[in-house]
N, C-alpha and C. Protein backbone atom coordinates (compact mmCIF):
# COMPACT_ATOMS: atom_id res chain seq x y z
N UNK A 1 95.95 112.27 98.56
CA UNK A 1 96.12 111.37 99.69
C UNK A 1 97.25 111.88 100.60
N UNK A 2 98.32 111.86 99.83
CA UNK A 2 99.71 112.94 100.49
C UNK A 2 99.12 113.91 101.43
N UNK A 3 98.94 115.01 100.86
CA UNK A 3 98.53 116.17 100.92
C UNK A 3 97.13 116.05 102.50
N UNK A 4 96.29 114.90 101.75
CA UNK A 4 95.03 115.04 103.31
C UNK A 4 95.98 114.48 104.86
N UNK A 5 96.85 113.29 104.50
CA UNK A 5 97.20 113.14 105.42
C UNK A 5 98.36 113.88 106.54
N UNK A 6 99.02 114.58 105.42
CA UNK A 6 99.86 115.74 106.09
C UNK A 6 99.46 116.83 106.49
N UNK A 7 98.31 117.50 105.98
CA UNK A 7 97.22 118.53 106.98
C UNK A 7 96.93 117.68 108.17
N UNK A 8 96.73 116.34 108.47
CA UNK A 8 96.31 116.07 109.89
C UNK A 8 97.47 116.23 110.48
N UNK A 9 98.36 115.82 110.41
CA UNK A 9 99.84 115.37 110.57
C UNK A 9 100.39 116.62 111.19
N UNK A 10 100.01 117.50 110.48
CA UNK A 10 100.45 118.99 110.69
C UNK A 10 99.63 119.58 111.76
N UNK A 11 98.32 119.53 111.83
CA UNK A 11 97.23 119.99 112.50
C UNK A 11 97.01 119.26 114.06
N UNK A 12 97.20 118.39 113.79
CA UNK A 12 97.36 117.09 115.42
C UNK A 12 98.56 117.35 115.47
N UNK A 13 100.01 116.91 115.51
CA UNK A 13 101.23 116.88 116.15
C UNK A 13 101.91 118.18 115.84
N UNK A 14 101.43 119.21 115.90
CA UNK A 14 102.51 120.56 115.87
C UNK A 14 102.76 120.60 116.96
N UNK A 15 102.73 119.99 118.59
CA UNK A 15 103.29 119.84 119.34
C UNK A 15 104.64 119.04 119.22
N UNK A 16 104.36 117.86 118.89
CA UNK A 16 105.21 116.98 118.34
C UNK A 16 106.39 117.61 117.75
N UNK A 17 106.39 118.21 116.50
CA UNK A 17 106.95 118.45 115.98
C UNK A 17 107.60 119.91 116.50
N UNK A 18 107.33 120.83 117.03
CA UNK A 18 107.71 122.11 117.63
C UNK A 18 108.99 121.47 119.04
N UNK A 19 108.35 120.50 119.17
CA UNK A 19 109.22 119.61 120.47
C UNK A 19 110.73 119.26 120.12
N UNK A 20 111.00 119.51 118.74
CA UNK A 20 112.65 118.89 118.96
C UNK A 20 112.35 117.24 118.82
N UNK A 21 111.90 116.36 118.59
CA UNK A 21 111.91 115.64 118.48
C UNK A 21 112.84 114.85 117.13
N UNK A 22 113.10 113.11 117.14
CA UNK A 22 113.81 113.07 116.09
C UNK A 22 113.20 112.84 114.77
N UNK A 23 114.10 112.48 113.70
CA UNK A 23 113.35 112.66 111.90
C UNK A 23 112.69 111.46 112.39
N UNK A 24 113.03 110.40 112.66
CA UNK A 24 112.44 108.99 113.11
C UNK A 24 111.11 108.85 113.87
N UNK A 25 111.43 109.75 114.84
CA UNK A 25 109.85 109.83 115.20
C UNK A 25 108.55 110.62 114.31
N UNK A 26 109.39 111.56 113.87
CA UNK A 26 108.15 112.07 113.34
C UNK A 26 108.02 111.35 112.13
N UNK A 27 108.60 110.37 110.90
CA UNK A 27 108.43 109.92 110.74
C UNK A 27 107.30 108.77 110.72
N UNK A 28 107.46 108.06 111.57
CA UNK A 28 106.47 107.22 112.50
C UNK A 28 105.50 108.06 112.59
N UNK A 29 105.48 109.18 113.35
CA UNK A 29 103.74 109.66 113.43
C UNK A 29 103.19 110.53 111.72
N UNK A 30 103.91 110.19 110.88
CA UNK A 30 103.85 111.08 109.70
C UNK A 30 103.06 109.35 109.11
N UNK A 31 103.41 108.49 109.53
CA UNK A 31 103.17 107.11 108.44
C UNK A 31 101.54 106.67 109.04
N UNK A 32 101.56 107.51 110.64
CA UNK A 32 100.35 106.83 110.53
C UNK A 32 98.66 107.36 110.14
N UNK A 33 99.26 108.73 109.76
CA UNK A 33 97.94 109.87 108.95
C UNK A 33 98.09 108.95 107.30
N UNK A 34 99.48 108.73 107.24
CA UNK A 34 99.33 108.03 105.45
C UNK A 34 98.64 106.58 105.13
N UNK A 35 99.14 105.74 106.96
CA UNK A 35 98.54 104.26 107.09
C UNK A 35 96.74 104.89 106.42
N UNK A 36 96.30 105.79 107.71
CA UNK A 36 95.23 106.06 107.86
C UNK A 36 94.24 106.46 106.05
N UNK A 37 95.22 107.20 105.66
CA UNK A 37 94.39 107.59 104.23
C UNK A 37 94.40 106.91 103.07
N UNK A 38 95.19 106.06 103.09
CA UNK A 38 95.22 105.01 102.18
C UNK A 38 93.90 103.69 101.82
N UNK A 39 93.77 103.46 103.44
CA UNK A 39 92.53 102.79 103.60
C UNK A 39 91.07 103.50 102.86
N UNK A 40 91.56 104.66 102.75
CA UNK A 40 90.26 105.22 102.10
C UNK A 40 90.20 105.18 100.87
N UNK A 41 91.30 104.98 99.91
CA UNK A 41 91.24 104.88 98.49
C UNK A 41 91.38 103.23 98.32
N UNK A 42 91.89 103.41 96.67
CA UNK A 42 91.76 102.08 95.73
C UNK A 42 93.02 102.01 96.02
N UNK A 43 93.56 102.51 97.00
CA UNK A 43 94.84 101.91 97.57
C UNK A 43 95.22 101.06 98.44
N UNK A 44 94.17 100.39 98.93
CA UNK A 44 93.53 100.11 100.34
C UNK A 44 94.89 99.05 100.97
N UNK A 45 94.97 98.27 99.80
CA UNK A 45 96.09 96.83 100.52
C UNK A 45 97.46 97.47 100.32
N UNK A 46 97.67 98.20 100.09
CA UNK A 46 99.34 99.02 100.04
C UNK A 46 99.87 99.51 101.41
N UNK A 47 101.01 99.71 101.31
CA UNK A 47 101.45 98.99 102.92
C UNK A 47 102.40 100.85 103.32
N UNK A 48 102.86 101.50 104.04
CA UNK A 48 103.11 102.17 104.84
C UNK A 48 104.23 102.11 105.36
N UNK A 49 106.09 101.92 104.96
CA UNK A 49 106.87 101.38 105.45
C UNK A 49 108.09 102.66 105.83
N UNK A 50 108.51 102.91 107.26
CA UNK A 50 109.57 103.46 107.32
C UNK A 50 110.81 102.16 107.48
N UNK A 51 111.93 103.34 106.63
CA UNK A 51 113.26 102.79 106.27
C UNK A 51 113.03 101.22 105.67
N UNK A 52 112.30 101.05 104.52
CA UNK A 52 112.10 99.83 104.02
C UNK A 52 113.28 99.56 103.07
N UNK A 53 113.86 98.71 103.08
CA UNK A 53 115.17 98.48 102.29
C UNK A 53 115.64 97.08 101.47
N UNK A 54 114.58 96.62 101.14
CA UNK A 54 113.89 95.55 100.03
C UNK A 54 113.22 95.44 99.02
N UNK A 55 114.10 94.75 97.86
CA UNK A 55 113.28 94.76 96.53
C UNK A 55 113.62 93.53 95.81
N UNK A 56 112.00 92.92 95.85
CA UNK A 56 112.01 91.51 95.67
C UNK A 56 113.02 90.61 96.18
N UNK A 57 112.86 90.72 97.71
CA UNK A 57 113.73 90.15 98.07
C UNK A 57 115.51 90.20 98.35
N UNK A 58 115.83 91.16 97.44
CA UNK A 58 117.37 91.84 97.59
C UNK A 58 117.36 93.12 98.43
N UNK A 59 118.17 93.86 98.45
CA UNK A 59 118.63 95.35 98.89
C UNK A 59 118.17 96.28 97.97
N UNK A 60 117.60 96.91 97.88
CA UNK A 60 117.40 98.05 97.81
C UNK A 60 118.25 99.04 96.60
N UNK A 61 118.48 99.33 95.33
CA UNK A 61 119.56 99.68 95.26
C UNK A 61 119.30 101.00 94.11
N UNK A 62 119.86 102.01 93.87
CA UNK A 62 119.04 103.46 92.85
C UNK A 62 120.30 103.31 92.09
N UNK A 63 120.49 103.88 91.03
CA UNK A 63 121.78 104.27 90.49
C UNK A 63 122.11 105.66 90.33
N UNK A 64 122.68 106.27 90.69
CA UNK A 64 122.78 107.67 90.65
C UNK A 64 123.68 108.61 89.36
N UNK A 65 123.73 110.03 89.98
CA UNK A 65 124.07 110.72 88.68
C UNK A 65 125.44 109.92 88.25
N UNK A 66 126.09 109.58 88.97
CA UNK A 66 127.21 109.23 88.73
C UNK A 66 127.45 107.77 88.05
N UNK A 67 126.54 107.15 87.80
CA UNK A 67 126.30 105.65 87.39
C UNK A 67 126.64 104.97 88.39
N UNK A 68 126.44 105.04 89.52
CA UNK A 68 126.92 104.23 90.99
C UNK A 68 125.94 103.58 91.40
N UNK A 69 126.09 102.38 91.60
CA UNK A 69 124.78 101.41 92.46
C UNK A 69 124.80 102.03 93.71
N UNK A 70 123.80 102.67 94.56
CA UNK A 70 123.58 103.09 95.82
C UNK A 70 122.32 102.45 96.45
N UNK A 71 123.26 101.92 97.84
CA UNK A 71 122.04 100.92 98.31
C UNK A 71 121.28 102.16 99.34
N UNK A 72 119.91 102.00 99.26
CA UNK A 72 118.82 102.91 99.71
C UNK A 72 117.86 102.33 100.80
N UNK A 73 117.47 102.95 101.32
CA UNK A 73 116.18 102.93 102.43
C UNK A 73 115.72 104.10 102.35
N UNK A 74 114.36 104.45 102.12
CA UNK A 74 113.58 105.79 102.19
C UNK A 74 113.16 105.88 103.43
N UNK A 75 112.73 107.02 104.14
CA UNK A 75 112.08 107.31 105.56
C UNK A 75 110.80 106.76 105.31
N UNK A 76 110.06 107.01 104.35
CA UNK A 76 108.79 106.48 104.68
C UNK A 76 108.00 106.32 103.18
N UNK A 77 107.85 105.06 102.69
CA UNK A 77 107.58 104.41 101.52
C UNK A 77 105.76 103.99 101.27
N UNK A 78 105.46 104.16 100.38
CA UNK A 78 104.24 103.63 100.47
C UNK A 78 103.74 102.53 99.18
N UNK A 79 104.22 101.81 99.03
CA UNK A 79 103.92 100.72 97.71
C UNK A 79 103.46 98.96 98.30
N UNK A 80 103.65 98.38 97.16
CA UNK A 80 102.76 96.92 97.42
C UNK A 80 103.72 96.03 98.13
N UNK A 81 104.58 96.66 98.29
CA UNK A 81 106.03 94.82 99.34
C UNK A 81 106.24 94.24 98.08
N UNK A 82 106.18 94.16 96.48
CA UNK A 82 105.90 93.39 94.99
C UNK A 82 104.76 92.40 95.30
N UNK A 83 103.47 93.08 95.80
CA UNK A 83 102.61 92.38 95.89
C UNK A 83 101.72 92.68 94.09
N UNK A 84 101.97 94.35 93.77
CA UNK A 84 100.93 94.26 92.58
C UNK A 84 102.34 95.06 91.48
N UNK A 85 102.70 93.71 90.85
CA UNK A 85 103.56 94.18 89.90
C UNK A 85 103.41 95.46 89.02
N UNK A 86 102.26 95.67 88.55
CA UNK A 86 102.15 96.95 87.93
C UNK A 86 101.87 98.38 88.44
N UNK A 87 101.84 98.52 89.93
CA UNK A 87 102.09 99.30 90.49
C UNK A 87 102.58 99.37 91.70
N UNK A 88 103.85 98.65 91.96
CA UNK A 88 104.36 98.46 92.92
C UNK A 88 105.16 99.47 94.10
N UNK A 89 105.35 100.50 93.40
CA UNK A 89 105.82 101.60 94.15
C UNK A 89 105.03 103.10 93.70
N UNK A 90 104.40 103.85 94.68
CA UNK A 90 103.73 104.36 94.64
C UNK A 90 104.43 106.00 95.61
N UNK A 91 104.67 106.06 96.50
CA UNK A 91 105.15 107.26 96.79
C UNK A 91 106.45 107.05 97.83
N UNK A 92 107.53 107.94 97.49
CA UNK A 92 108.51 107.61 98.43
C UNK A 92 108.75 109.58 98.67
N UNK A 93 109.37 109.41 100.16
CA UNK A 93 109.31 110.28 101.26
C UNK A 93 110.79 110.16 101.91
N UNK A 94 111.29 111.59 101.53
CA UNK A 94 112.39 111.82 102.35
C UNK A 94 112.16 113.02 103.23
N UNK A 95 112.19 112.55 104.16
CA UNK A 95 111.82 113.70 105.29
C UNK A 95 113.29 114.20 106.41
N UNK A 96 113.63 115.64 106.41
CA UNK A 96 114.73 115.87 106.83
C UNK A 96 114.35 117.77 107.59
N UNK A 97 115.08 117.46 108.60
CA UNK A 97 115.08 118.51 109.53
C UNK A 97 115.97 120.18 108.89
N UNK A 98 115.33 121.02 108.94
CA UNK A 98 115.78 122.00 108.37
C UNK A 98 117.14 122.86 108.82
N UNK A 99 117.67 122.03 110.19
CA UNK A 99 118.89 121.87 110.65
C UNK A 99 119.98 121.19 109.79
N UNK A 100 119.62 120.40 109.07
CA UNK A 100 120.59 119.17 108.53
C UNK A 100 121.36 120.11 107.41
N UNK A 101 123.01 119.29 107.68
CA UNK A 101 123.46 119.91 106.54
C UNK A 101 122.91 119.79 104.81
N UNK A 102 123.01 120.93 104.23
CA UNK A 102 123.22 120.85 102.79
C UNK A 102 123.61 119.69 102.07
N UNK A 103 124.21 118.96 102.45
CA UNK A 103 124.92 117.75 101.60
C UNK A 103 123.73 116.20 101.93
N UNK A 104 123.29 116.40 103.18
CA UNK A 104 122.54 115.42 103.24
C UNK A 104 121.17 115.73 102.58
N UNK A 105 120.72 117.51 102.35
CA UNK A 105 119.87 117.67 101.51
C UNK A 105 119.52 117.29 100.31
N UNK A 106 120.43 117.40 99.64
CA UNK A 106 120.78 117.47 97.96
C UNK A 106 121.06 115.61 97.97
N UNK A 107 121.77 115.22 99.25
CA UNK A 107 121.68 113.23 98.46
C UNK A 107 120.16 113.36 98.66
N UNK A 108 119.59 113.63 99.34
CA UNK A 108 117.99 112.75 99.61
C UNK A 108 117.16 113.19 98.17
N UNK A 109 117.29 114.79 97.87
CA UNK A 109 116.77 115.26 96.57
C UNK A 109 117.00 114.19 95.40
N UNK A 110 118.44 113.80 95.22
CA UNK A 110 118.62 113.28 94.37
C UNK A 110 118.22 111.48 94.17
N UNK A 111 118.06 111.62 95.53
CA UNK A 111 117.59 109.91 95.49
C UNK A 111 116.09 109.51 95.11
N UNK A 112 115.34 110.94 95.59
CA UNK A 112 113.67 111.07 95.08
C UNK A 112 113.57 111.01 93.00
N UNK A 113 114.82 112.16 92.82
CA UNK A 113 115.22 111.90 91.14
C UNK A 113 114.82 110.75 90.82
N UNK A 114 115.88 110.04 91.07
CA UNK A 114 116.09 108.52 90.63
C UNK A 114 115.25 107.80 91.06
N UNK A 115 114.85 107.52 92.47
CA UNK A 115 113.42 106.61 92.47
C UNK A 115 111.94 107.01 91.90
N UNK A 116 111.89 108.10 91.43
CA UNK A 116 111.00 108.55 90.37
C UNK A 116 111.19 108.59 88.66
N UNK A 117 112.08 108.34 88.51
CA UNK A 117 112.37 108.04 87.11
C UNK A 117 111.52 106.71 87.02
N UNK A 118 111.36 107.02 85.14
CA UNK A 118 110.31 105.99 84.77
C UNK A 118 111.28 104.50 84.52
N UNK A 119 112.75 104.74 84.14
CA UNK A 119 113.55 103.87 84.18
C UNK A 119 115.12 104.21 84.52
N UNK A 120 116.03 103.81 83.76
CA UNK A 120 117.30 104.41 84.46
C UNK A 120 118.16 104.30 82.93
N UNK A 121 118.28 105.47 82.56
CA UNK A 121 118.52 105.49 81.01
C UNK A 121 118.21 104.72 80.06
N UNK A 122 117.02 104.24 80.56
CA UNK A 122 116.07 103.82 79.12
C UNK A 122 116.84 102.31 79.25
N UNK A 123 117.66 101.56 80.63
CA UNK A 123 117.77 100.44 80.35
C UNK A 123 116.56 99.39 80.60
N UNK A 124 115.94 99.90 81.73
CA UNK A 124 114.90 98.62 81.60
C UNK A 124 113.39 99.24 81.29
N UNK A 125 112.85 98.65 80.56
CA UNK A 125 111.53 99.07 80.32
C UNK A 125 110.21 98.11 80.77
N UNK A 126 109.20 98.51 80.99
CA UNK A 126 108.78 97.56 81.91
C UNK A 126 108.11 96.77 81.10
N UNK A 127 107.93 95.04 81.49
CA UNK A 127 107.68 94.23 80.81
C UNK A 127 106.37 93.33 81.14
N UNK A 128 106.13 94.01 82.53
CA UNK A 128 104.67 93.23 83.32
C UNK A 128 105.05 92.01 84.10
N UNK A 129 105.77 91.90 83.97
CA UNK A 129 106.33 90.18 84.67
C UNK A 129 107.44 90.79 85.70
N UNK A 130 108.83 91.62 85.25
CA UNK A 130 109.84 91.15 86.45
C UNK A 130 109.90 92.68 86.71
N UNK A 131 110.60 92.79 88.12
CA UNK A 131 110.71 93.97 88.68
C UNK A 131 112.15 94.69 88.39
N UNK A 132 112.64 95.69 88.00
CA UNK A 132 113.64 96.22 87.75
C UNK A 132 115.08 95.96 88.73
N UNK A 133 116.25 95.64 88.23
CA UNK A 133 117.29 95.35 89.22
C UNK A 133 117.40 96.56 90.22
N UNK A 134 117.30 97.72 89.51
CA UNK A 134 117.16 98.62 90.56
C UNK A 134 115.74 99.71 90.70
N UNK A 135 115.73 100.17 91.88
CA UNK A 135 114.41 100.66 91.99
C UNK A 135 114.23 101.75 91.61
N UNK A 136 112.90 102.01 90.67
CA UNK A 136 112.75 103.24 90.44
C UNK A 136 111.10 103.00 90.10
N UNK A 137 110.59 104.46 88.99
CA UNK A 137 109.08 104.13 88.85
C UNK A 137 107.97 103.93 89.59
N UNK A 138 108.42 105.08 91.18
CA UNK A 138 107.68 105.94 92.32
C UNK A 138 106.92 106.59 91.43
N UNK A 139 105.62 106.63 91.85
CA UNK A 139 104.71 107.35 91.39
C UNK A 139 105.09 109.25 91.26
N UNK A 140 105.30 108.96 92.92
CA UNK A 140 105.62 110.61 93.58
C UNK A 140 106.94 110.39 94.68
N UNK A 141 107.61 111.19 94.30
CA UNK A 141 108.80 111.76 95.12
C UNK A 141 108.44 112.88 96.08
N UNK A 142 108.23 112.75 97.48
CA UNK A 142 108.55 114.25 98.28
C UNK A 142 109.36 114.18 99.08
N UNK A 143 110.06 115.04 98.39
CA UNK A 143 110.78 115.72 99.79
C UNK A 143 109.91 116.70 100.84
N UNK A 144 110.23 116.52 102.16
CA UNK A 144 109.81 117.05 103.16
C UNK A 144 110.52 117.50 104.41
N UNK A 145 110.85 119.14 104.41
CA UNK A 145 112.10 119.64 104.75
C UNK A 145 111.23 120.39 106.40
N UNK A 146 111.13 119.70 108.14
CA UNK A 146 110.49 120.57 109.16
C UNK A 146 111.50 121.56 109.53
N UNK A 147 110.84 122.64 109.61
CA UNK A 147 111.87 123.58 110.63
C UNK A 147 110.31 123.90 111.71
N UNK A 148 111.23 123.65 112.57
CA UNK A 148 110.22 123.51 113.83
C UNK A 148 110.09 124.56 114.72
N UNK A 149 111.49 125.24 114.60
CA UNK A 149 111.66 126.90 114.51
C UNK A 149 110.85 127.80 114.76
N UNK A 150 110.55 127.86 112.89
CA UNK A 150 109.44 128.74 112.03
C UNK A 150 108.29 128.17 111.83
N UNK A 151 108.21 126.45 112.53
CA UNK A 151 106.61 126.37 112.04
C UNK A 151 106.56 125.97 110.56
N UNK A 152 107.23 125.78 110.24
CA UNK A 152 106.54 125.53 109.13
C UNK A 152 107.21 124.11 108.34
N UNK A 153 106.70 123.78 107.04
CA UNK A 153 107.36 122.74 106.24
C UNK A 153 107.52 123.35 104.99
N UNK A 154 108.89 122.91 104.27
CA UNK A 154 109.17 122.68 102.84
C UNK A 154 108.74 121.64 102.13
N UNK A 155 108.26 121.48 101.28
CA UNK A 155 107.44 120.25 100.58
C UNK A 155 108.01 120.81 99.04
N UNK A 156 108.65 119.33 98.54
CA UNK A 156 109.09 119.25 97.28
C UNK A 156 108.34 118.02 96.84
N UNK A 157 107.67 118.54 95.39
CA UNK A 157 107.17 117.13 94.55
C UNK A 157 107.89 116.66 93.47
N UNK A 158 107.96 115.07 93.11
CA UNK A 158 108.99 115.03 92.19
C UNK A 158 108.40 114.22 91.17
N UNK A 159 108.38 114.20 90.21
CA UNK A 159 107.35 113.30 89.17
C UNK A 159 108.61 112.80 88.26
N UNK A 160 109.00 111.77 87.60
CA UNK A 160 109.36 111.28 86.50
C UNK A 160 110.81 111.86 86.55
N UNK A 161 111.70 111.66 87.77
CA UNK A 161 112.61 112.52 87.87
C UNK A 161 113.11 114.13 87.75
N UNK A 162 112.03 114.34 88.01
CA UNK A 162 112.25 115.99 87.97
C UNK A 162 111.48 116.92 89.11
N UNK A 163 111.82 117.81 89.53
CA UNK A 163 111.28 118.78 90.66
C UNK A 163 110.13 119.16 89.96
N UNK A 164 108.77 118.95 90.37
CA UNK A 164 107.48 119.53 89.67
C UNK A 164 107.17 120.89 90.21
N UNK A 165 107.04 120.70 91.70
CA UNK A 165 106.12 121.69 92.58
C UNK A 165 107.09 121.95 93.68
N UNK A 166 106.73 122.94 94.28
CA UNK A 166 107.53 123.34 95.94
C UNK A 166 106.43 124.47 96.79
N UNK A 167 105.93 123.78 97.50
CA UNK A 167 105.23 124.97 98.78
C UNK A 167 105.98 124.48 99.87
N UNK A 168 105.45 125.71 100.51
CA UNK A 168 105.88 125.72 101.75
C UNK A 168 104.36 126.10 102.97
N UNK A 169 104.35 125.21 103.42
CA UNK A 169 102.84 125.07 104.89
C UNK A 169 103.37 126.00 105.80
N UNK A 170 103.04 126.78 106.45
CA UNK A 170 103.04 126.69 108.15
C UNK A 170 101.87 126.05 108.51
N UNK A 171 102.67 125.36 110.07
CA UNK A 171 101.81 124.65 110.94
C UNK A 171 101.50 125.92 112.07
């Protein structure tokens, strides 16, 4: 689903994106190839959200390497709003310009970690009823690094807290 909607994404707006434009916009036109492909699976009522920063109703919050509550917003989220408790978060998206410093690289990497972990040192395990104090148990983590430059994208996949895969597209 990822993957079909970012070949359009890539294939329609390489103007867009060759333009200098900001992470925010492309963003936005990145959510609406994902709005678009979702409708085609058993994903159909799952929702499409940039900078969503709510969970069940609170903030947002990951714990990181450091054991630190860090309050979060992803660029572009794709799960139920806690509409379907047992699969409520489904892919989260950090998308960052291949200009950006190093340091803002490595937090976003590490925030895909943690919102892909299946829990957060084995404190909460899931029980079918309540949603975790903090968020984690993303299906898929990508990072998504444009250099608009060279044309091309970095694409990182992240499964169960860990770096799985890495290509790199030209558009």
């Amino acid at each position: 689903m990822f993957e079909k909607a970012n070949n359009l994404f890539l294939l329609e707006q390489s103007k867009l994106i060759i333009s200098g434009v900001s992470e925010r916009t492309l963003c936005g036109a990145l959510m609406i190839y994902l709005h678009d492909q979702i409708k085609e699976t058993t994903y159909s009522g799952y929702y499409v959200d940039i900078e969503y920063n709510r969970n069940n109703g609170k903030l947002k919050t990951i714990i990181n390497e450091n054991v630190e509550v860090i309050r979060i917003n992803c660029d572009i989220i794709i799960h139920s709003r806690g509409e379907n408790i047992n699969k409520d978060n489904l892919i989260a998206i950090e998308m960052k310009k291949s200009v950006s410093g190093k340091k803002e690289k490595i937090k976003d990497k590490n925030r895909l970690i943690a919102l892909t972990k299946d829990s957060f040192d084995d404190i909460w395990a899931f029980d079918g009823t309540n949603f975790p104090e903090h968020v984690c148990g993303y299906r898929l983590g990508v990072y998504y690094e444009v250099n608009a430059v060279n044309r091309n994208v970095l694409i990182e996949y992240y499964l169960k807290g860990k770096l799985f895969i890495t290509k790199e597209i030209v558009f």
